[in-house]
C-alpha atoms as a PDB file:
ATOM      1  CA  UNK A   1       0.000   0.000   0.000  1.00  0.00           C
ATOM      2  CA  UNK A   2       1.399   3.250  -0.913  1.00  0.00           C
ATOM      3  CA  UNK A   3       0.650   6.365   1.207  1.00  0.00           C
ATOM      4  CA  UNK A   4       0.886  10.485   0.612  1.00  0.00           C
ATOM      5  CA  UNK A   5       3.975  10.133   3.527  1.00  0.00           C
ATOM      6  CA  UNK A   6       6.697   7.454   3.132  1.00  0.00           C
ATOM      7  CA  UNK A   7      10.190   6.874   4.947  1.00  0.00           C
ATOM      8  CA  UNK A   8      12.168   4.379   5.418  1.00  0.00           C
ATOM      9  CA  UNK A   9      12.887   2.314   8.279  1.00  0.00           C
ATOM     10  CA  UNK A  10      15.840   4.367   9.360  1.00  0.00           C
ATOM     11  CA  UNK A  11      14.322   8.197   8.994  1.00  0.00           C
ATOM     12  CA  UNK A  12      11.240   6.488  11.293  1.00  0.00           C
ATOM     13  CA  UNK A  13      13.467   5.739  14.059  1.00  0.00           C
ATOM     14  CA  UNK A  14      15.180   8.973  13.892  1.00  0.00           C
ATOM     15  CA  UNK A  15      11.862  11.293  13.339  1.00  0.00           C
ATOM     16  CA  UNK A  16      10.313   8.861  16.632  1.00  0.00           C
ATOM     17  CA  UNK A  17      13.612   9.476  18.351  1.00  0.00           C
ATOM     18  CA  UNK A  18      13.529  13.315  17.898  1.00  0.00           C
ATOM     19  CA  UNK A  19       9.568  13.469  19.421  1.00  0.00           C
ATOM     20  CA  UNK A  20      10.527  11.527  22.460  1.00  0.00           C
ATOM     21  CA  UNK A  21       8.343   8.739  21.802  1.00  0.00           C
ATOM     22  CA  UNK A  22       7.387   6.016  23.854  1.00  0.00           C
ATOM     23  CA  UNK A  23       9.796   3.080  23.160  1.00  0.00           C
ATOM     24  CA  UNK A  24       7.538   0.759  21.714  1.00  0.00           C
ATOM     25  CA  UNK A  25       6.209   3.328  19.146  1.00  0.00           C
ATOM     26  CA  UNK A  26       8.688   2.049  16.203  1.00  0.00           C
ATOM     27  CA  UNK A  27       7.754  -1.448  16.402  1.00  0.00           C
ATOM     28  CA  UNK A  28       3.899  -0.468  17.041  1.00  0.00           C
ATOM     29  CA  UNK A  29       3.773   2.242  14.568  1.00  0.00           C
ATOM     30  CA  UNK A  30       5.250   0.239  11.819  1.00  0.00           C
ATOM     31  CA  UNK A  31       5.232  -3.174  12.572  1.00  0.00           C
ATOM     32  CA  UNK A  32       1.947  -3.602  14.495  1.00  0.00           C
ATOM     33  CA  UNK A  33       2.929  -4.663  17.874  1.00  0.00           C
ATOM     34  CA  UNK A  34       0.917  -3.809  20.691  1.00  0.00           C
ATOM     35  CA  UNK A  35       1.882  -2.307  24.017  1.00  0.00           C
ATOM     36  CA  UNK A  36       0.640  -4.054  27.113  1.00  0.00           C
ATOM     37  CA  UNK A  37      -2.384  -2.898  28.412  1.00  0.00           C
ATOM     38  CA  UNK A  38      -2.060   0.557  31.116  1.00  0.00           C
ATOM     39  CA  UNK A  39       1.475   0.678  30.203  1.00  0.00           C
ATOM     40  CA  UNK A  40       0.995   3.891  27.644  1.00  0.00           C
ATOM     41  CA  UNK A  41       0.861   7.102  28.330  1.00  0.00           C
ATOM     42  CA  UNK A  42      -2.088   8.084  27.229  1.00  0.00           C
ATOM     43  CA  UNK A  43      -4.374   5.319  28.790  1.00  0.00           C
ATOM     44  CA  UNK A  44      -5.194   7.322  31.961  1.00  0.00           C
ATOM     45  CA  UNK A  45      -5.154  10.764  30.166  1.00  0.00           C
ATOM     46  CA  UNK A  46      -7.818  13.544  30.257  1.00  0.00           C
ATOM     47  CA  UNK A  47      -6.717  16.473  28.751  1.00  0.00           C
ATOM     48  CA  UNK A  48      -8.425  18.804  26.658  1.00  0.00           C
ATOM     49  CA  UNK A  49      -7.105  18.539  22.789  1.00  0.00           C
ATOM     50  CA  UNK A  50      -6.628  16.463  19.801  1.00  0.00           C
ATOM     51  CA  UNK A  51      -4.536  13.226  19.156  1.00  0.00           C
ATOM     52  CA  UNK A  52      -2.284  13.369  16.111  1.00  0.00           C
ATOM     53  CA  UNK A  53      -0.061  10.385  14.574  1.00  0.00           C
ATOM     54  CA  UNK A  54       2.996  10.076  16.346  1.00  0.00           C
ATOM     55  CA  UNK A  55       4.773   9.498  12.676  1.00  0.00           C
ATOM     56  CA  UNK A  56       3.184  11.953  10.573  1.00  0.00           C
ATOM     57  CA  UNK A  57       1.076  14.565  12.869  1.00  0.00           C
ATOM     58  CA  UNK A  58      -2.462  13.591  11.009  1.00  0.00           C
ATOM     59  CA  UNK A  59      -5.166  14.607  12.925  1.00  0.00           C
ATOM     60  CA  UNK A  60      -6.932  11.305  13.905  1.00  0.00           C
ATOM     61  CA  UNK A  61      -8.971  11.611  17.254  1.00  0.00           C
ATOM     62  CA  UNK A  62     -10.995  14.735  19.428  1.00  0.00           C
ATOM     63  CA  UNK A  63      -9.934  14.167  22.981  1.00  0.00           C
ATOM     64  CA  UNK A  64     -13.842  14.990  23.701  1.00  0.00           C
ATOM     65  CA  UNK A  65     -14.769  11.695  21.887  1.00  0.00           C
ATOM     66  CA  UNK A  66     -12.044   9.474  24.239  1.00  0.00           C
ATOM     67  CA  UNK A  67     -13.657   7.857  26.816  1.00  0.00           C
ATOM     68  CA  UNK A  68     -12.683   4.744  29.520  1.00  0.00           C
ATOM     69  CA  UNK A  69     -13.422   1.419  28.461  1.00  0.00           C
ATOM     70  CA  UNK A  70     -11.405  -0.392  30.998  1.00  0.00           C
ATOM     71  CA  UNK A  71      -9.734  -2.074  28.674  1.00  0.00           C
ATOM     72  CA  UNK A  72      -6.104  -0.390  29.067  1.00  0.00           C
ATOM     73  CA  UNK A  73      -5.351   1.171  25.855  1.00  0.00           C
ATOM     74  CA  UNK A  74      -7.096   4.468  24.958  1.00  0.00           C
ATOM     75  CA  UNK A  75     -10.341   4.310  23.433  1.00  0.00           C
ATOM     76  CA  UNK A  76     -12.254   6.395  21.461  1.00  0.00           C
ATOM     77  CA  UNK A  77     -15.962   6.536  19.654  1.00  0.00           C
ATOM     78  CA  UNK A  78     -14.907   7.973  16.704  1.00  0.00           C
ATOM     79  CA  UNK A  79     -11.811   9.546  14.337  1.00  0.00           C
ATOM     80  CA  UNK A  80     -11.431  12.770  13.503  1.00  0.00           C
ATOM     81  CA  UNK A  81     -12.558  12.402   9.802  1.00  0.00           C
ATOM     82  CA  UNK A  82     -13.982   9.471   8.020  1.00  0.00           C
ATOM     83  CA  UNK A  83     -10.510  10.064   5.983  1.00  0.00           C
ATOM     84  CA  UNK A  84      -7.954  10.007   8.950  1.00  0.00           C
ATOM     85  CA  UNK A  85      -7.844   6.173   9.638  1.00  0.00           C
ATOM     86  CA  UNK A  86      -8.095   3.381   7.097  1.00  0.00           C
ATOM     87  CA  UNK A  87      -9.334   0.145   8.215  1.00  0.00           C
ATOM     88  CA  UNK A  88      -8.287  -3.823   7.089  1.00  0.00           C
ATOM     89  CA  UNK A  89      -9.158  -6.774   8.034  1.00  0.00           C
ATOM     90  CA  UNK A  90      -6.333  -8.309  10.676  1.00  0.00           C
ATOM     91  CA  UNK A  91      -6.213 -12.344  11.095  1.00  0.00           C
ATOM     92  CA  UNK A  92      -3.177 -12.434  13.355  1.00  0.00           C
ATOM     93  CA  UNK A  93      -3.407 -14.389  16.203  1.00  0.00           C
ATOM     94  CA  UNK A  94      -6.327 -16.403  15.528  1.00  0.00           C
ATOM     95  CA  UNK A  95      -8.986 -13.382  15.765  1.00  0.00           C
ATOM     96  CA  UNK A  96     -10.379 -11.712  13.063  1.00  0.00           C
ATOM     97  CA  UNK A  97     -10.201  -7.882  14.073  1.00  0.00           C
ATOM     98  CA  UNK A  98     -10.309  -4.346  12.224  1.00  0.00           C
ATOM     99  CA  UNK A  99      -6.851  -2.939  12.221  1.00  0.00           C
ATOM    100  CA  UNK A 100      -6.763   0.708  12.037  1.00  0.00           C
ATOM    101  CA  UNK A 101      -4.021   2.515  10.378  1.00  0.00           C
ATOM    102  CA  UNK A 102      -2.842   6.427   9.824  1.00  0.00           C
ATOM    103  CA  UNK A 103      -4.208   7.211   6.172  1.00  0.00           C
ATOM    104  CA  UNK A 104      -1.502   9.655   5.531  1.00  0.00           C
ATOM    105  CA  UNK A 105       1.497   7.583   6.579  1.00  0.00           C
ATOM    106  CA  UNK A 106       0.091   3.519   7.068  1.00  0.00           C
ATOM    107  CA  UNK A 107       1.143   4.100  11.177  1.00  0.00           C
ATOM    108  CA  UNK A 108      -0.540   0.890  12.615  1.00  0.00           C
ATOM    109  CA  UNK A 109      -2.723   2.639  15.386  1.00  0.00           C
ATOM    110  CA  UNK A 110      -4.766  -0.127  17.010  1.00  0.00           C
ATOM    111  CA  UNK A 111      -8.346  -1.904  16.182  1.00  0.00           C
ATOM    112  CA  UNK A 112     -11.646  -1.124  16.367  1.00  0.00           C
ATOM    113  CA  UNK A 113     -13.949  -3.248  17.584  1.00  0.00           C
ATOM    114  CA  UNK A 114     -18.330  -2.347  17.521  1.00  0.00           C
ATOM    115  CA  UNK A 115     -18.885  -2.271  21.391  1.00  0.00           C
ATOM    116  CA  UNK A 116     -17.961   0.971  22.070  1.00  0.00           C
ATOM    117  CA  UNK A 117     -21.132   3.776  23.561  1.00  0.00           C
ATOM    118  CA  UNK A 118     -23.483   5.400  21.433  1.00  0.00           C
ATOM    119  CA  UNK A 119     -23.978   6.651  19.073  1.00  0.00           C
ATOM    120  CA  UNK A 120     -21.025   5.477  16.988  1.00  0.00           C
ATOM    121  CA  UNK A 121     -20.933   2.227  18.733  1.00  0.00           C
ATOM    122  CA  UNK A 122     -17.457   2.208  18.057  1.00  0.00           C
ATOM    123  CA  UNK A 123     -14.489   1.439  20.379  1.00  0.00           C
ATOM    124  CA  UNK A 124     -11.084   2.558  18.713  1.00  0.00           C
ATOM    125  CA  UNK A 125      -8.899   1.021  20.430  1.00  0.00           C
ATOM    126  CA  UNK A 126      -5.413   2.856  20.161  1.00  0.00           C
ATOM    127  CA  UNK A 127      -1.980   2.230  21.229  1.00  0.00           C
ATOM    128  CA  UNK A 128      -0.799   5.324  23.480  1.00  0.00           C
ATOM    129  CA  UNK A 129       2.923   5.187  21.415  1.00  0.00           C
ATOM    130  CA  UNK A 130       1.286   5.983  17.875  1.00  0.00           C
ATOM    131  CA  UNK A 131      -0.372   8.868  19.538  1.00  0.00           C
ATOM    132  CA  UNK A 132       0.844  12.281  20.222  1.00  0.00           C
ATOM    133  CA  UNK A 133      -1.573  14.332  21.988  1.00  0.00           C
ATOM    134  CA  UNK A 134      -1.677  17.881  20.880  1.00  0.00           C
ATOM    135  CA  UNK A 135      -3.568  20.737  23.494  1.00  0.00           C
END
């Protein structure tokens, strides 16, 4: 899949490196790991704001739209834009899931799964190191 924002593995690790990001955020940005749950920073986070990709600054979720879900990772009901986050269908690990990734740049982001409040219904489920939050 080609996107508007490409690097290669190198210039990721040195744009993550220069944003202070999370560890993990190289391997979960571009190679779809997953932090553990409660471990990121942004899974007990209330701030007013937006949350951008950590890779390429796209606008992808409202802070007023993130909301607990006890499940350890931050959640929210719904993106920014229908255009922010492209979905595919993820058969890793046994499950089939929706994988969400960063339109502009293909950042893996997290799933999103249809139990999440009304009246999206949605629950994306995000990984805290492909996030940046922005006030």
């Amino acid at each position: 899949m080609s996107y508007p924002v490409q690097k290669t593995d190198p210039e990721w690790q040195t744009l993550l490196a220069s944003k202070k990001a999370e560890p993990s955020a190289f391997l979960v940005t571009r190679y779809a790991a997953t932090e553990r749950p409660y471990s990121g920073r942004y899974a007990n986070f209330w701030k007013p704001g937006h949350y951008a990709c950590i890779c390429c600054g796209a606008r992808l979720f409202e802070a007023d739209t993130k909301f607990d879900a006890g499940c350890g990772w931050p959640s929210f009901s719904q993106a920014s834009s229908p255009e922010a986050i492209e979905e595919r269908r993820d058969t890793t690990h046994g499950m089939i899931r929706t994988e969400t990734v960063c339109a502009s740049c293909g950042a893996h982001l997290g799933h999103v799964f249809d139990d999440g409040p009304q009246p999206t219904g949605l629950r994306y489920c995000m990984n805290s190191a492909a996030l940046e939050h922005k006030p």
